[in-house]
Every structure is written in structure tokens, then in C-alpha cells.
C-alpha atoms as a PDB file:
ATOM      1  CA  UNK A   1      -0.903  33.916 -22.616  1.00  0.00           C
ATOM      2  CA  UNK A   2      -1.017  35.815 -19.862  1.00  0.00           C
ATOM      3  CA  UNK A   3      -0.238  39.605 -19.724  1.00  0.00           C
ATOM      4  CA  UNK A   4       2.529  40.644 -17.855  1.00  0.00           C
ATOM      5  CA  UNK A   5       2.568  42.714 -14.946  1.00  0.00           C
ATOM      6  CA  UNK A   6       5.028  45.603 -13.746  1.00  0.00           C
ATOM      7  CA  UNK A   7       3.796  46.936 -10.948  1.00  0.00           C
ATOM      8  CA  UNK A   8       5.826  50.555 -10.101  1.00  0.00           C
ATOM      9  CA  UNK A   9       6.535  49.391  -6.258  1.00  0.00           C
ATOM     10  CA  UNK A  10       9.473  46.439  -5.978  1.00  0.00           C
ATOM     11  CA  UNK A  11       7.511  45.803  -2.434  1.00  0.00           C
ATOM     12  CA  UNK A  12       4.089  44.951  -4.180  1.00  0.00           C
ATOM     13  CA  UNK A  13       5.969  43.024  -7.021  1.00  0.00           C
ATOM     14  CA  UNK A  14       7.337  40.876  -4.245  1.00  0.00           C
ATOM     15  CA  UNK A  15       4.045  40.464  -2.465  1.00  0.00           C
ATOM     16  CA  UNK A  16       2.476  39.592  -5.653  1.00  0.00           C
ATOM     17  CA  UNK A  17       5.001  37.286  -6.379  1.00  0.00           C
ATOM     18  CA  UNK A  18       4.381  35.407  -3.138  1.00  0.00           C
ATOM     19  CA  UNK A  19       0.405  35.436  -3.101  1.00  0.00           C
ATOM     20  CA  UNK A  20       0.735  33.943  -6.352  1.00  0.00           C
ATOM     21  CA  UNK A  21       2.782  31.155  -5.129  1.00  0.00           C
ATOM     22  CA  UNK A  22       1.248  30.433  -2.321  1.00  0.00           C
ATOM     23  CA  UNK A  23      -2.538  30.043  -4.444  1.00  0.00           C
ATOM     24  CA  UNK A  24      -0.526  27.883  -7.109  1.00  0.00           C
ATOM     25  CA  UNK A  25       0.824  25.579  -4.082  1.00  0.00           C
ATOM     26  CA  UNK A  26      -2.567  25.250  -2.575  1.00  0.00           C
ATOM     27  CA  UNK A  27      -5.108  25.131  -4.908  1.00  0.00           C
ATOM     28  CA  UNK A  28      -2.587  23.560  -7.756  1.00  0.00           C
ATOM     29  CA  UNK A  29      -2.098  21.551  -4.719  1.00  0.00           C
ATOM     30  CA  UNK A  30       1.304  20.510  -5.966  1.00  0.00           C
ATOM     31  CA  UNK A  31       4.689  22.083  -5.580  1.00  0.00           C
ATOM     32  CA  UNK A  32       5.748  25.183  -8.317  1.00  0.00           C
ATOM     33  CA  UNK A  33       8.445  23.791 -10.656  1.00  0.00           C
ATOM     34  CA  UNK A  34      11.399  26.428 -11.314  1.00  0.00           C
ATOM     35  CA  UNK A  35       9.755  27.083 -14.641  1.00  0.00           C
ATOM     36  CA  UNK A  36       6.585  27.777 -12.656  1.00  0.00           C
ATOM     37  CA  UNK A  37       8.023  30.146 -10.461  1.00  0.00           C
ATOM     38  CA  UNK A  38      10.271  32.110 -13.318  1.00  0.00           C
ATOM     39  CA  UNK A  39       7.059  32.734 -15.036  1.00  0.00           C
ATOM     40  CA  UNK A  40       5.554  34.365 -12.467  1.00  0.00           C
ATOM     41  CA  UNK A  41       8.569  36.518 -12.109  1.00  0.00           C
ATOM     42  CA  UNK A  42       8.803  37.814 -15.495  1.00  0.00           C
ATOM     43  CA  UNK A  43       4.992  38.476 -15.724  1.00  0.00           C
ATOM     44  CA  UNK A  44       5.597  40.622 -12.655  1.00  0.00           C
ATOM     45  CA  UNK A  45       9.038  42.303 -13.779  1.00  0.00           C
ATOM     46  CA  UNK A  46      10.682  40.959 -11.449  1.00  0.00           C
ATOM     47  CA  UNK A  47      14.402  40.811 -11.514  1.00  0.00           C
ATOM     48  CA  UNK A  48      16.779  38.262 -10.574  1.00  0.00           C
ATOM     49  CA  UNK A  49      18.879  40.645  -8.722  1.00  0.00           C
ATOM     50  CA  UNK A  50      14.909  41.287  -6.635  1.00  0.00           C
ATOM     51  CA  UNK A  51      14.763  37.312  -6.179  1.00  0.00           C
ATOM     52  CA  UNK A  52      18.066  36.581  -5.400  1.00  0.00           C
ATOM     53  CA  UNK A  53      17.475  39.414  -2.134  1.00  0.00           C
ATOM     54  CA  UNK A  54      14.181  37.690  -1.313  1.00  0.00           C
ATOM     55  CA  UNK A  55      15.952  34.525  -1.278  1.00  0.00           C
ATOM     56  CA  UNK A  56      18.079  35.913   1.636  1.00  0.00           C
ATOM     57  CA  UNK A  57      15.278  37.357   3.673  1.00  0.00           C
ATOM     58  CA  UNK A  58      13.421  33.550   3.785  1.00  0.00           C
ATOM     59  CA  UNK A  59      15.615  32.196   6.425  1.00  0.00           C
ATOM     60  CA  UNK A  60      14.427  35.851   8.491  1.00  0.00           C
ATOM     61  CA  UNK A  61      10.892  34.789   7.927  1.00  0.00           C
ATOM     62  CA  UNK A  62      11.500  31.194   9.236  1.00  0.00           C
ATOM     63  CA  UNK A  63      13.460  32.346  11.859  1.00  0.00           C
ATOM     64  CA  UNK A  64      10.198  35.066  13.060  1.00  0.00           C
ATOM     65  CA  UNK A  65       7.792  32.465  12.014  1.00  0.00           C
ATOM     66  CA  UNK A  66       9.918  29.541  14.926  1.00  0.00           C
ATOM     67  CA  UNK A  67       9.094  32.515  17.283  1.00  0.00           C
ATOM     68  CA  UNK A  68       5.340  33.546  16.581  1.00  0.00           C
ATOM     69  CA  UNK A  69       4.960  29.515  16.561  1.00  0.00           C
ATOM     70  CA  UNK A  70       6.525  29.088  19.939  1.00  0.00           C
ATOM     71  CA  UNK A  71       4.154  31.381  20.935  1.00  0.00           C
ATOM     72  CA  UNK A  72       1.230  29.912  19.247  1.00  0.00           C
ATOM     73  CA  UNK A  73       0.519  33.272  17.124  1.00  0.00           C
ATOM     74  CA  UNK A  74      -0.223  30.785  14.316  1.00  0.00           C
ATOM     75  CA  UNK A  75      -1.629  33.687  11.945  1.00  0.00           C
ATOM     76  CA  UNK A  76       1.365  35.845  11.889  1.00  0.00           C
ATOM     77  CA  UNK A  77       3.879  32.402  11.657  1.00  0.00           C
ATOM     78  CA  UNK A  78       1.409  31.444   9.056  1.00  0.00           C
ATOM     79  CA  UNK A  79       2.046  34.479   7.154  1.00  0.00           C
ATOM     80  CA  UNK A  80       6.182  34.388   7.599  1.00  0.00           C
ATOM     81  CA  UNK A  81       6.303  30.998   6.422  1.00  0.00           C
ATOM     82  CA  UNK A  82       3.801  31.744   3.115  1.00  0.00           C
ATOM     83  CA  UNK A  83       6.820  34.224   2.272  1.00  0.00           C
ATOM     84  CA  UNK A  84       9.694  32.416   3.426  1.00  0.00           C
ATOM     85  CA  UNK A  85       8.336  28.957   1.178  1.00  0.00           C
ATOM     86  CA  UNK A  86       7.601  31.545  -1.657  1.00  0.00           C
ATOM     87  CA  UNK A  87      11.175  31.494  -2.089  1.00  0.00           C
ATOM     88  CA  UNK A  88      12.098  27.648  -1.016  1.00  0.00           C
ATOM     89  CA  UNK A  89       9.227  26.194  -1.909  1.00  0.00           C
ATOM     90  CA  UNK A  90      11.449  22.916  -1.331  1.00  0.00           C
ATOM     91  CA  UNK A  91      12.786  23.076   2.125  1.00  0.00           C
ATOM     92  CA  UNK A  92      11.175  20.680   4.385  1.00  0.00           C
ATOM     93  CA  UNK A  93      11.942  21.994   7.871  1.00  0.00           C
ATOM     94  CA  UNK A  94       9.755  25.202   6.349  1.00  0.00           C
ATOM     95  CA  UNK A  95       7.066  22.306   5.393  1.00  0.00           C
ATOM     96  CA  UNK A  96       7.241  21.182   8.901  1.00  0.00           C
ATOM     97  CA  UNK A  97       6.458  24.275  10.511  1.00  0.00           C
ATOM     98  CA  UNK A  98       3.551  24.965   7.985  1.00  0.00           C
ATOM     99  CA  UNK A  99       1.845  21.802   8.945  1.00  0.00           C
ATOM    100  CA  UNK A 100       2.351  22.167  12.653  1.00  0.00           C
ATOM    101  CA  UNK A 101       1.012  25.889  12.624  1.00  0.00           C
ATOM    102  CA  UNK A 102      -1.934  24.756  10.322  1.00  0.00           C
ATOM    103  CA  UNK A 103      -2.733  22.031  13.537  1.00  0.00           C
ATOM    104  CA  UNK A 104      -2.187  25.035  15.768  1.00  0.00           C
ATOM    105  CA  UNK A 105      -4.777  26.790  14.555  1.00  0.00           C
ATOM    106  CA  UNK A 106      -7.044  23.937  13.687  1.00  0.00           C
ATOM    107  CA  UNK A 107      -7.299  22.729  17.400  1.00  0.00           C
ATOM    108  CA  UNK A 108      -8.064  26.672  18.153  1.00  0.00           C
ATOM    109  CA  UNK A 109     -10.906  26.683  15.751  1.00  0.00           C
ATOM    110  CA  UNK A 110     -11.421  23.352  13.844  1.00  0.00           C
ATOM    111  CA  UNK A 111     -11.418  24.746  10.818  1.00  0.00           C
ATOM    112  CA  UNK A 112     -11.791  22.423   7.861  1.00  0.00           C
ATOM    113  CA  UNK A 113     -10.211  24.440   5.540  1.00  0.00           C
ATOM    114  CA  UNK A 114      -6.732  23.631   7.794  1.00  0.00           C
ATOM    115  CA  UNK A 115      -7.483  20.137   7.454  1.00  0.00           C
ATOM    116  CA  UNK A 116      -7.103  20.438   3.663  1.00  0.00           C
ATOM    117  CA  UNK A 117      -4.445  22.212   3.896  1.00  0.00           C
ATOM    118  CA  UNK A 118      -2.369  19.968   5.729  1.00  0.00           C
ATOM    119  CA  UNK A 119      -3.265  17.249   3.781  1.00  0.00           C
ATOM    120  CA  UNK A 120      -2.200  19.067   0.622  1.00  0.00           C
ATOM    121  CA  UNK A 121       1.513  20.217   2.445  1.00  0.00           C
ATOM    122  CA  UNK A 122       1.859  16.629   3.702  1.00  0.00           C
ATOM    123  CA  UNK A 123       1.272  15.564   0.057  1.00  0.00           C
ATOM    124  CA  UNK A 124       3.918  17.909  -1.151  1.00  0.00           C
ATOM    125  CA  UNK A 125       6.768  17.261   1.469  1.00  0.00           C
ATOM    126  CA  UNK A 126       6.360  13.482  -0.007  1.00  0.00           C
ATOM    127  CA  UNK A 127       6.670  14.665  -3.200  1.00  0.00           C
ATOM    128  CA  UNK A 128      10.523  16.214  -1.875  1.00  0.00           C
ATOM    129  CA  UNK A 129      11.335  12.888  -0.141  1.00  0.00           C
ATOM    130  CA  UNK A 130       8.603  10.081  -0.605  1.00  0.00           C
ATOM    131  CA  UNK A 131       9.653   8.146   2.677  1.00  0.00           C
ATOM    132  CA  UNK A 132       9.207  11.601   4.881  1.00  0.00           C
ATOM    133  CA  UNK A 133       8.322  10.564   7.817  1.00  0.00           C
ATOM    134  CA  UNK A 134       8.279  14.077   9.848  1.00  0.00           C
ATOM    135  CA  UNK A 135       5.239  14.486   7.494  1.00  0.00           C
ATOM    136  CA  UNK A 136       3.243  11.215   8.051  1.00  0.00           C
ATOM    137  CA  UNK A 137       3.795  11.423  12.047  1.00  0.00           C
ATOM    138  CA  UNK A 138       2.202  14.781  11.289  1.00  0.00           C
ATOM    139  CA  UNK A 139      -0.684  13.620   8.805  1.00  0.00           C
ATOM    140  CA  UNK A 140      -1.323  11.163  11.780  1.00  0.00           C
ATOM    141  CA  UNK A 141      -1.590  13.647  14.607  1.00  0.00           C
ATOM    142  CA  UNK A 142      -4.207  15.300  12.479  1.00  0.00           C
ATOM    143  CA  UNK A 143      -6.325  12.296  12.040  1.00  0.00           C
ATOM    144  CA  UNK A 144      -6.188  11.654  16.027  1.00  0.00           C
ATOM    145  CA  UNK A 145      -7.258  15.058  16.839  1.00  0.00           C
ATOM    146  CA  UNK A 146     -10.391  14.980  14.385  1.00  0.00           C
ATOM    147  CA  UNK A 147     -11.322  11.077  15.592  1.00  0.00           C
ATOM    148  CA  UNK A 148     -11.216  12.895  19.091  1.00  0.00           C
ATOM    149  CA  UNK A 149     -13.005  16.090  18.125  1.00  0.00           C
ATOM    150  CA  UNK A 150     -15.625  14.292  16.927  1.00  0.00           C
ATOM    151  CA  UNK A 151     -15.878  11.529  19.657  1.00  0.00           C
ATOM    152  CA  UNK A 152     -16.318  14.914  22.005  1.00  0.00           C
ATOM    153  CA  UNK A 153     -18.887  16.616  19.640  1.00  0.00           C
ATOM    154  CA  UNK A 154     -20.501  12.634  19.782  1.00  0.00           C
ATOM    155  CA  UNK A 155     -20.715  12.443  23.673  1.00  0.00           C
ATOM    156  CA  UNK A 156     -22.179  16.193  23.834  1.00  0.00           C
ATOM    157  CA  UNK A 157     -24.643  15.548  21.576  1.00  0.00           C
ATOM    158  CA  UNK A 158     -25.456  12.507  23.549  1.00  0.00           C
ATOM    159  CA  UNK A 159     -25.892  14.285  26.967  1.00  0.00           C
ATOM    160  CA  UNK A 160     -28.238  15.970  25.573  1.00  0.00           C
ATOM    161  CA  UNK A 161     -30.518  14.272  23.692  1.00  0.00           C
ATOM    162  CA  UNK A 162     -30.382  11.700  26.816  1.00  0.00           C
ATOM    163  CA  UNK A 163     -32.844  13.865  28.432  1.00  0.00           C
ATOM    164  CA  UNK A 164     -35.385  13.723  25.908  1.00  0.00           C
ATOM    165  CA  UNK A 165     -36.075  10.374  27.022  1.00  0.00           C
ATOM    166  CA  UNK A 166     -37.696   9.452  23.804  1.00  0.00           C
ATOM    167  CA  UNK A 167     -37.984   7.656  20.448  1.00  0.00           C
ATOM    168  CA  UNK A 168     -37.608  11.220  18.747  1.00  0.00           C
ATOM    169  CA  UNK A 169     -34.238  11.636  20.569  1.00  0.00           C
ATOM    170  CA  UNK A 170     -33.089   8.224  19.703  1.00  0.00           C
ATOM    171  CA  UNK A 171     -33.591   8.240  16.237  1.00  0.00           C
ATOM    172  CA  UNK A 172     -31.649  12.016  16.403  1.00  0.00           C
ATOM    173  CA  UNK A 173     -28.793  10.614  18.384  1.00  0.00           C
ATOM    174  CA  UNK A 174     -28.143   7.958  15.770  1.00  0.00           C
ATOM    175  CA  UNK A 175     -28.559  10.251  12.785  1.00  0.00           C
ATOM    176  CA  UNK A 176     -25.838  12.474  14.527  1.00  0.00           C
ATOM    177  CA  UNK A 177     -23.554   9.517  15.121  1.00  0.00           C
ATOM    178  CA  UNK A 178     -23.739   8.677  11.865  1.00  0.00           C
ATOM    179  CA  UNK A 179     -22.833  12.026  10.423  1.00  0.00           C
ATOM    180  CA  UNK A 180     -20.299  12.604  12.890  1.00  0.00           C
ATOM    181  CA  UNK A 181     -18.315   9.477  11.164  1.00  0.00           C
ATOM    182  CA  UNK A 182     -17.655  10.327   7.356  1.00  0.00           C
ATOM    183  CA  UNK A 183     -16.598   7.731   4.755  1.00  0.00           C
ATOM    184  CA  UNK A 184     -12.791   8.465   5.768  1.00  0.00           C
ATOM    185  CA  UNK A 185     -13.641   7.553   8.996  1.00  0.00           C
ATOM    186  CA  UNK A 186     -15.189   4.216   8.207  1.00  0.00           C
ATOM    187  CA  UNK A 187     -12.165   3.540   6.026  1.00  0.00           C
ATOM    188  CA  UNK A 188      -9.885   3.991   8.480  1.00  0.00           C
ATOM    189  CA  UNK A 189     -12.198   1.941  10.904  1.00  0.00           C
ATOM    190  CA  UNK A 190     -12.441  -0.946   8.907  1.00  0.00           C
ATOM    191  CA  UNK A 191      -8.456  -0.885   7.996  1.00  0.00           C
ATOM    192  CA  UNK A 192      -7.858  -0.514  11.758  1.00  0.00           C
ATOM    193  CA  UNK A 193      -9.904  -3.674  12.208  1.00  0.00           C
ATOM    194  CA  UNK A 194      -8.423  -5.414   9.192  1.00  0.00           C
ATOM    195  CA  UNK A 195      -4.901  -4.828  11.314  1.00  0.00           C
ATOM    196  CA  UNK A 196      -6.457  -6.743  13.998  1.00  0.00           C
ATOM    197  CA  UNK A 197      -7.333  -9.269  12.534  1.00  0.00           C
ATOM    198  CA  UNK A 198      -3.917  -9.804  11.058  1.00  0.00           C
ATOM    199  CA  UNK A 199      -2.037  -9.139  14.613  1.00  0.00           C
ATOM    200  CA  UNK A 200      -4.095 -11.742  16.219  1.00  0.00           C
ATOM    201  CA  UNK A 201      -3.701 -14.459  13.311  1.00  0.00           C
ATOM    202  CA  UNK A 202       0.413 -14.069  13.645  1.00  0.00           C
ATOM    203  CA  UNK A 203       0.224 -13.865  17.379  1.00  0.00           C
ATOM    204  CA  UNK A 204      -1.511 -17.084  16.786  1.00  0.00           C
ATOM    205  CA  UNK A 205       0.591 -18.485  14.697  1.00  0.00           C
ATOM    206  CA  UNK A 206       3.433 -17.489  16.679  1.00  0.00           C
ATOM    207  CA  UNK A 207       1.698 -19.425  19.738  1.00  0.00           C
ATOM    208  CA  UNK A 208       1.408 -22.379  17.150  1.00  0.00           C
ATOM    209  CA  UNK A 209       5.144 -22.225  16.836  1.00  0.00           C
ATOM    210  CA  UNK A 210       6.437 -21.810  20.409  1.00  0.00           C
ATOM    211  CA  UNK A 211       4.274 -24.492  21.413  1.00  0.00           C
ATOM    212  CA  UNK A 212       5.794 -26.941  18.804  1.00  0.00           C
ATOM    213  CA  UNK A 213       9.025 -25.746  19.466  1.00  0.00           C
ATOM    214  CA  UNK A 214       8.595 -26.508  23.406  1.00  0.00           C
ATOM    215  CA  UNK A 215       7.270 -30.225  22.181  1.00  0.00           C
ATOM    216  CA  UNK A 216      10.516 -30.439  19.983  1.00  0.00           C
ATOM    217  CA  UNK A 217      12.822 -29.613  23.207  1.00  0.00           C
ATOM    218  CA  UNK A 218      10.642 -31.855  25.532  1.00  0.00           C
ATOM    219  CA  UNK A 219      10.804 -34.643  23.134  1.00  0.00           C
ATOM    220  CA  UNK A 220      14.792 -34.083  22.912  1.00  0.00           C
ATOM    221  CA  UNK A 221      14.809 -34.006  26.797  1.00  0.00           C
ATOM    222  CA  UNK A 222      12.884 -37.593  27.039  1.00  0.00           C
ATOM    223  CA  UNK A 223      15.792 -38.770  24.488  1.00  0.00           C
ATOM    224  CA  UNK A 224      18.369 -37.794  26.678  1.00  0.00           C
ATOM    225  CA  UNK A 225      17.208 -38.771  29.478  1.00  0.00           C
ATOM    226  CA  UNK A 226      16.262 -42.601  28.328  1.00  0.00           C
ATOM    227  CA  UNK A 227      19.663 -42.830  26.396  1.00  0.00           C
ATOM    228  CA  UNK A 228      21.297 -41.978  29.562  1.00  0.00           C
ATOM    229  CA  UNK A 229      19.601 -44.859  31.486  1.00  0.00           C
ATOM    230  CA  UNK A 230      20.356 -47.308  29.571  1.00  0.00           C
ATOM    231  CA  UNK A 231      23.821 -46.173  29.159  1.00  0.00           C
ATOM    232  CA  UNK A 232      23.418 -46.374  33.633  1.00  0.00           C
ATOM    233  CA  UNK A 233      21.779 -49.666  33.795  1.00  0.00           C
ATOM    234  CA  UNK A 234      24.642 -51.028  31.150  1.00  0.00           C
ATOM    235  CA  UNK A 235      27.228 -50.191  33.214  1.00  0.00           C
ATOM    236  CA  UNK A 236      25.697 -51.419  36.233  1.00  0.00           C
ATOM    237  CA  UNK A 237      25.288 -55.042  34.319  1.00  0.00           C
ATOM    238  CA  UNK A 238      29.018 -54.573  33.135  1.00  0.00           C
ATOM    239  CA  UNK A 239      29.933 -54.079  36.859  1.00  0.00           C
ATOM    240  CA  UNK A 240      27.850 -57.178  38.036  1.00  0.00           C
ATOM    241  CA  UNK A 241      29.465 -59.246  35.207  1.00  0.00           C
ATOM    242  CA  UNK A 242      32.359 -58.372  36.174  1.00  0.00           C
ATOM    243  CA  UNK A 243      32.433 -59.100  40.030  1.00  0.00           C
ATOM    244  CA  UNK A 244      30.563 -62.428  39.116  1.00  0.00           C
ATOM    245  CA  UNK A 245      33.721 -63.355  36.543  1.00  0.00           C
ATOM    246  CA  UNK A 246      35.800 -62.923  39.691  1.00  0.00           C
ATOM    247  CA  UNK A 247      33.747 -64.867  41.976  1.00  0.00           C
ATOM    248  CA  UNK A 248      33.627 -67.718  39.658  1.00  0.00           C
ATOM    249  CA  UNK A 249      37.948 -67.411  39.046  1.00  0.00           C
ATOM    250  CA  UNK A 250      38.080 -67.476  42.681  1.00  0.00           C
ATOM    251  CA  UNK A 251      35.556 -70.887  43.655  1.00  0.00           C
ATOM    252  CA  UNK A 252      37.502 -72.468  40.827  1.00  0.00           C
ATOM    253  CA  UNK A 253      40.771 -71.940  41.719  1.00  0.00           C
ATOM    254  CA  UNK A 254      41.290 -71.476  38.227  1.00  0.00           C
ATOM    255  CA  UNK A 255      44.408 -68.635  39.258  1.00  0.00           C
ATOM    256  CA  UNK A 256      45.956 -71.484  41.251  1.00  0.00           C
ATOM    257  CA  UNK A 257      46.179 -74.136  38.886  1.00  0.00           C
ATOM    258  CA  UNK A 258      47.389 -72.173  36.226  1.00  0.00           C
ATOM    259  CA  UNK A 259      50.423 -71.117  38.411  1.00  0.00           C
ATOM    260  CA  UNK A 260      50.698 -74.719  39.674  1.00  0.00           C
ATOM    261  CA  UNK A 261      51.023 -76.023  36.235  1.00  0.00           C
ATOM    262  CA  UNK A 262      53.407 -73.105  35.162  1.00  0.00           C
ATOM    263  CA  UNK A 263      55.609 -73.792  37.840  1.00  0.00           C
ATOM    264  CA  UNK A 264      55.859 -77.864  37.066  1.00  0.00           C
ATOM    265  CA  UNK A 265      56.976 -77.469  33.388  1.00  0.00           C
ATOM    266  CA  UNK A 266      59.566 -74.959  34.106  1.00  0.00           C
ATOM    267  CA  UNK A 267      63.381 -76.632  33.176  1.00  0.00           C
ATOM    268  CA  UNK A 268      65.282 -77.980  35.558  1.00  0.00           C
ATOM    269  CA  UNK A 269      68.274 -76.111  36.264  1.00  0.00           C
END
């Protein structure tokens, strides 16, 4: 069990209290549980009444940590937000910030130390809410910036070993590629290519589709169109019919006679 701690100062109990936190978040690499952080209070005599106060001064560390951020001091926003999530170890907007500072500084000196850290914050805002997706966009950004890092790092190292002009320099330039591209790299290579594969088999399939769908139509079209000729060329045979009936009454004189014949059996009056 571990002893506690009272140390005289309220100040140096409270930075205690938050460079304790801050190691159990990172290298616990999980979010302190309530129980977690009460246990560190009362090993450091640390009052409710002294929390409770802390509590109120996180939202003035977020607040100076938005500012150093804005202004890309990502050490001292670093710092404000280690204190600030000391207290709120579960507010995500104080996550956020974290992860973006932590980029900050890693384009400034591509640190890999950052990159871990990230990773480890990212892993802990999706602990808070699993479908976080301020986190992943962030997560992503990270993995862009390294690809193009070392892409850059690649193409120096190219330039010049180009001018060594030799079989020395070749076999160098291909032993630096392939360090330059870890296993994570690969893995997201090969799932990148997987992707591919499976875009271009449904675009395929979609083509597949469309194209039936177009034969469908066309063959509905030639239906049409054939019913309605027929339908045409009836009529027109209907028509000739018709005017040939009438031709025929009329060379027969079959309209006369049968008036002739009406009128001769009609009673005489």
C-alpha cells in the first residue's frame, strides 16, 4: 500500500496531484477512474474543498491553453491542458486540444514520443464515446503527416545517394527505403490496396448492372415500338376493309334494292 503523502504547501499538493495524473493517463495509457483519482488525493491530503477549487480553475487553463494554441506555443498549451484534464479527465473538447497541440509540436520537431502520445489520447477519447469521430479525423491527420515526412526524408536521401552513381549507393538507397516504411506502414499499404480492389470490383459490378438495366429499357422500347405497328398497320387494313365494303354496296346496288323492295310491300292505304 502506498504511503501517503502531505506535503505542507496546498500549491505542491495540487501539482503533485496533477503530475500524477497525467503519468497514470499516459503510461497507464487509459483514462483514471474516480476511484483512481480519489486515491491519489487522499495519499496527498488533499481535500475535497482543494479539488472542488481546482475543478473551477480547469476551464481557466483551457481557456489560456485555446490562446497559447492559437499561437502555436504548444509547450505552455501543453502544460494548461495537463492541469485542466487533471481535473476532467473526461471532457473531450480538452482531448481535442491535447491531440491537436501534440501534432503542433510534432510537425515542429517530429518527435516520436508525440506520436505515441496521440495515439494513446485518441485511444482514450474512444473510450468516452466509441464512435468519436473528432478523434479519428485527428488519428488520420497524424498518419498523413508521417506517410509525408517520410516520403520527404525518402526523396532527400535519394538526391543524394543519386550522385554516387554506384552499386554501393543503390544497395544504400534501398536499405533506406525500406527502413523508412515500418510494418504499420505496410499494413496500411496493403489495406489501402485491399480498398482498391474492392472499389473497382463494385464499380464493376455497378457497370454490370447499368448495362443490363439499359438492355432491359431497350428491349421494352423495341416492344413498344412493334406493338404499336401492328396496332398502325391494323387499322390501316380496318380502313381498307372498310372502303372496299362500300365499294362493293355501291357496284351492287345492294342499298337500292333493299329500298325498292321495302317500298313494294308497304300496305296500301
Amino acid at each position: 500500500m502506498a504511503e501517503s503523502q502531505n506535503p505542507a504547501n496546498p500549491n505542491q499538493a495540487i501539482e503533485l496531484y496533477i503530475q500524477r495524473v497525467t503519468e497514470l493517463s499516459q503510461l497507464g495509457q487509459k483514462i483514471p477512474t474516480n476511484q483512481d483519482l480519489l486515491k491519489i488525493a487522499s495519499e496527498l491530503g488533499i481535500s475535497d474543498e482543494e479539488i472542488q477549487a481546482a475543478q473551477k480553475q480547469s476551464q481557466a487553463h483551457f481557456i489560456r491553453a485555446q490562446g497559447y494554441s492559437k499561437h502555436r506555443h504548444w509547450e505552455d498549451a501543453i502544460e494548461e491542458l495537463q492541469e485542466a484534464l487533471a481535473f476532467n479527465p473526461f471532457n473531450l473538447p480538452m482531448l481535442h486540444l491535447l491531440i491537436n497541440c501534440y501534432i503542433g509540436r510534432w510537425k515542429d520537431k517530429h518527435n516520436s514520443e508525440d506520436e505515441e502520445l496521440i495515439r494513446i489520447r485518441v485511444k482514450q477519447c474512444l473510450e468516452i464515446q466509441p464512435d468519436d469521430e473528432e478523434s479519428l479525423n485527428l488519428l488520420a491527420q497524424l498518419d498523413k503527416l508521417i506517410m509525408t515526412y517520410k516520403y520527404q526524408l525518402w526523396g532527400l536521401g535519394a538526391l543524394g545517394l543519386l550522385t554516387i552513381g554506384s552499386l554501393t549507393g543503390f544497395l544504400i538507397l534501398n536499405n533506406l527505403s525500406f527502413n523508412l516504411f515500418s510494418k504499420n506502414d505496410l499494413k496500411i499499404e496493403e489495406t489501402r490496396k485491399e480498398l482498391i480492389k474492392e472499389i473497382e470490383s463494385l464499380q464493376s459490378e455497378q457497370i454490370l448492372l447499368y448495362n443490363n438495366l439499359l438492355d432491359k429499357l431497350k428491349e421494352q422500347e423495341n416492344f413498344d415500338n412493334n406493338l404499336q405497328l401492328e396496332i398502325e398497320i391494323l387499322k390501316k387494313e380496318l380502313k381498307q376493309l372498310n372502303e372496299q365494303y362500300k365499294e362493293l354496296e355501291k357496284k351492287s346496288g345492294t342499298s337500292g334494292n333493299q329500298n325498292q323492295a321495302d317500298e313494294s310491300t308497304a300496305p296500301t292505304p
